[in-house]
Protein backbone atom coordinates (compact mmCIF):
# COMPACT_ATOMS: atom_id res chain seq x y z
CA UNK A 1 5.94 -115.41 -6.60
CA UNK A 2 6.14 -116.11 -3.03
CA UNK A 3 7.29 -114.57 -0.05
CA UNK A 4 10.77 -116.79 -0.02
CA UNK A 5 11.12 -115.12 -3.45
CA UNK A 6 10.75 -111.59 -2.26
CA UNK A 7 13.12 -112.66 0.44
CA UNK A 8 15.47 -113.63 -1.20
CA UNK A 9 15.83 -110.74 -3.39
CA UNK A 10 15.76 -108.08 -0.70
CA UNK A 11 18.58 -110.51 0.98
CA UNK A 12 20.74 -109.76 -2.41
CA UNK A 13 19.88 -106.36 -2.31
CA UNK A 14 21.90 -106.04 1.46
CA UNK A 15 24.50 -108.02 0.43
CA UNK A 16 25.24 -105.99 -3.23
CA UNK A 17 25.07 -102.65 -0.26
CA UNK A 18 27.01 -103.98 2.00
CA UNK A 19 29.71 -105.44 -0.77
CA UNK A 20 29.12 -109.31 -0.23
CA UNK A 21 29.51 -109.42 -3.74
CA UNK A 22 29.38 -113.21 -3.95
CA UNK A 23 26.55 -113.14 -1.51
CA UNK A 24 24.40 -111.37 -4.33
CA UNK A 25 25.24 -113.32 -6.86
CA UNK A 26 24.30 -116.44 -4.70
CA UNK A 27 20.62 -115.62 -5.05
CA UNK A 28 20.90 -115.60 -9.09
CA UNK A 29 20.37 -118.69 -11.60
CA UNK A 30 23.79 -119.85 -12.72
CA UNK A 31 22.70 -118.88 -16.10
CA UNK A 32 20.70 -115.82 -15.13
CA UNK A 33 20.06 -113.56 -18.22
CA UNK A 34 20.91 -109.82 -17.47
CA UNK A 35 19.73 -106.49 -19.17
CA UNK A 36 21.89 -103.26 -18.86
CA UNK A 37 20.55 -100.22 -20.62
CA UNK A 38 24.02 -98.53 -21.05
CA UNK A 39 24.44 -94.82 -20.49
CA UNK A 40 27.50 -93.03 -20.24
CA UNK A 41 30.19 -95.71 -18.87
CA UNK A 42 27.74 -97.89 -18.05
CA UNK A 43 27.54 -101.56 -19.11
CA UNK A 44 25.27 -102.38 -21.78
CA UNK A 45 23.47 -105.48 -23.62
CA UNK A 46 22.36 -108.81 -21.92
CA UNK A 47 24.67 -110.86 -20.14
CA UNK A 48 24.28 -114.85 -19.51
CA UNK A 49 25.49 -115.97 -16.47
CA UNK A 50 26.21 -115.62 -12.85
CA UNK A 51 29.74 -114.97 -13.50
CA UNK A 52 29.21 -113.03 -16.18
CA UNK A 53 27.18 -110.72 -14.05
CA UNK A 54 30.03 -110.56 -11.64
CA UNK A 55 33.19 -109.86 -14.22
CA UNK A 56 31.25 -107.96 -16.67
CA UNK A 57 28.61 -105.69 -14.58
CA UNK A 58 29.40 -105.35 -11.21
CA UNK A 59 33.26 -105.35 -11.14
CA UNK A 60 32.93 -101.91 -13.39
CA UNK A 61 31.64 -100.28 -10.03
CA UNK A 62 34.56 -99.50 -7.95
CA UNK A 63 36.13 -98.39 -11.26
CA UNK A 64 33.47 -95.78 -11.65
CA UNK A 65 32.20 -94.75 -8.14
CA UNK A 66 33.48 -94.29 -4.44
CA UNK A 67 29.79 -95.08 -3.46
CA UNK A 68 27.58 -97.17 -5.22
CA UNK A 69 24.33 -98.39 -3.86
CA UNK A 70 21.11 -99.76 -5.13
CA UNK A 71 18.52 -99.04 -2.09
CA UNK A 72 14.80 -100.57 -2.70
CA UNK A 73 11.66 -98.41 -1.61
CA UNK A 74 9.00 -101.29 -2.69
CA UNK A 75 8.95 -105.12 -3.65
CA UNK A 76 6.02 -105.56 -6.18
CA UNK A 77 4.51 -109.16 -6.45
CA UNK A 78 3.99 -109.51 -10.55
CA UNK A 79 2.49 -113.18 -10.56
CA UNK A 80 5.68 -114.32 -12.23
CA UNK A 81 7.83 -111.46 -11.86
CA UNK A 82 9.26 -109.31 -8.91
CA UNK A 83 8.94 -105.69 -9.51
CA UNK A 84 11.39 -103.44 -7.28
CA UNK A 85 11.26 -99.68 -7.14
CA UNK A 86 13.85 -97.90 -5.79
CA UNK A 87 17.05 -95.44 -6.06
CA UNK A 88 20.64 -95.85 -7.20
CA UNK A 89 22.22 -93.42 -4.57
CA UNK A 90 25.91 -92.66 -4.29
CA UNK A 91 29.34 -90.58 -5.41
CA UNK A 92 30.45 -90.97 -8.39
CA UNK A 93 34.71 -90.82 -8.98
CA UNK A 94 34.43 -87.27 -9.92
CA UNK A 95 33.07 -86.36 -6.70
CA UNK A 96 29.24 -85.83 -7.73
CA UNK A 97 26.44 -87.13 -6.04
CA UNK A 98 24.03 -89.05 -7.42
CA UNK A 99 20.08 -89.90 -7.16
CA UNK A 100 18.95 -92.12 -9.86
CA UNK A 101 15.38 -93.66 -9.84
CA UNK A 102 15.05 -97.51 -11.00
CA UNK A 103 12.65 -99.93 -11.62
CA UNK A 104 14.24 -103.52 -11.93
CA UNK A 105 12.16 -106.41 -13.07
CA UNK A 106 13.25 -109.91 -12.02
CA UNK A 107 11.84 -113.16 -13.23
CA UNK A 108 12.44 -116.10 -10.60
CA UNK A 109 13.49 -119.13 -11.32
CA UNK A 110 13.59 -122.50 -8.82
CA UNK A 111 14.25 -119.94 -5.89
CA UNK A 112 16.65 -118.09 -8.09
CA UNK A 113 16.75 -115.53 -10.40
CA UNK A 114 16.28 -116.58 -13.76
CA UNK A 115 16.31 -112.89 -15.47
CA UNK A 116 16.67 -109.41 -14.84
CA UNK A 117 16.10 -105.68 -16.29
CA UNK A 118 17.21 -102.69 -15.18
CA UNK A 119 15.18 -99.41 -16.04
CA UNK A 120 16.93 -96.32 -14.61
CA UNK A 121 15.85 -92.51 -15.19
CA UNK A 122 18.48 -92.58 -18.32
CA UNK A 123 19.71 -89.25 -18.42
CA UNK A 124 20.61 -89.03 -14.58
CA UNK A 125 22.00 -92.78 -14.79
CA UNK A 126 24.30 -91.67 -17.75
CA UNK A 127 25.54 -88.80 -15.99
CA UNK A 128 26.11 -90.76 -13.01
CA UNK A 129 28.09 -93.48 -15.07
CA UNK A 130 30.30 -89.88 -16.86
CA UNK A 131 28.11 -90.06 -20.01
């Protein structure tokens, strides 16, 4: 990886929290591959594509939460890989707060990335997601 690469994903990282939706999805490969664990409402399987990531993943949000934020404690340099520890923090529809600990793995791709994973505690991230 280089240091453009860890740039850029801490760049989509503000945008996603500051809901530049399209600004996130600008630092993803148009045919990014996606991994969602499920839990509770949550989306689940792999999804292929930028847009897909968009209709299918992140437009369930606002359905779901009145805050929703993915805030990054550490970018890990993985040789081919971008490791990024942090917390999903907000309220969920039902009022709750939530507190969820991730670790996302993202593969990059040309500048972009190529593929993604997200590992969240999964009890607390199906409870967050009504589950």
């Amino acid at each position: 990886m280089t240091q453009q690469d860890v740039n850029t994903m801490r760049t989509a990282y503000d945008a996603f929290n500051q809901g530049d939706i399209p600004g996130a999805l600008s630092a993803f490969d148009a045919q990014i591959e996606w991994n969602e664990p499920g839990g509770g409402r949550a989306p689940r399987g792999t999804f292929h594509g930028s847009e897909s990531v968009g209709n299918d993943v992140f437009s369930t949000v606002p359905a779901n939460f009145d805050e929703f934020r993915a805030e990054p404690d550490q970018f890990i340099d993985a040789d081919d890989h971008i490791v990024v520890v942090g917390h999903f923090r907000g309220k969920a529809k039902s009022g709750e707060q939530f507190d969820v600990p991730f670790a996302h793995v993202w593969a990059m791709r040309n500048g972009k990335a190529g593929s993604f994973h997200n590992y969240p505690q999964a009890d607390a991230w199906a409870k967050a997601w009504g589950g």
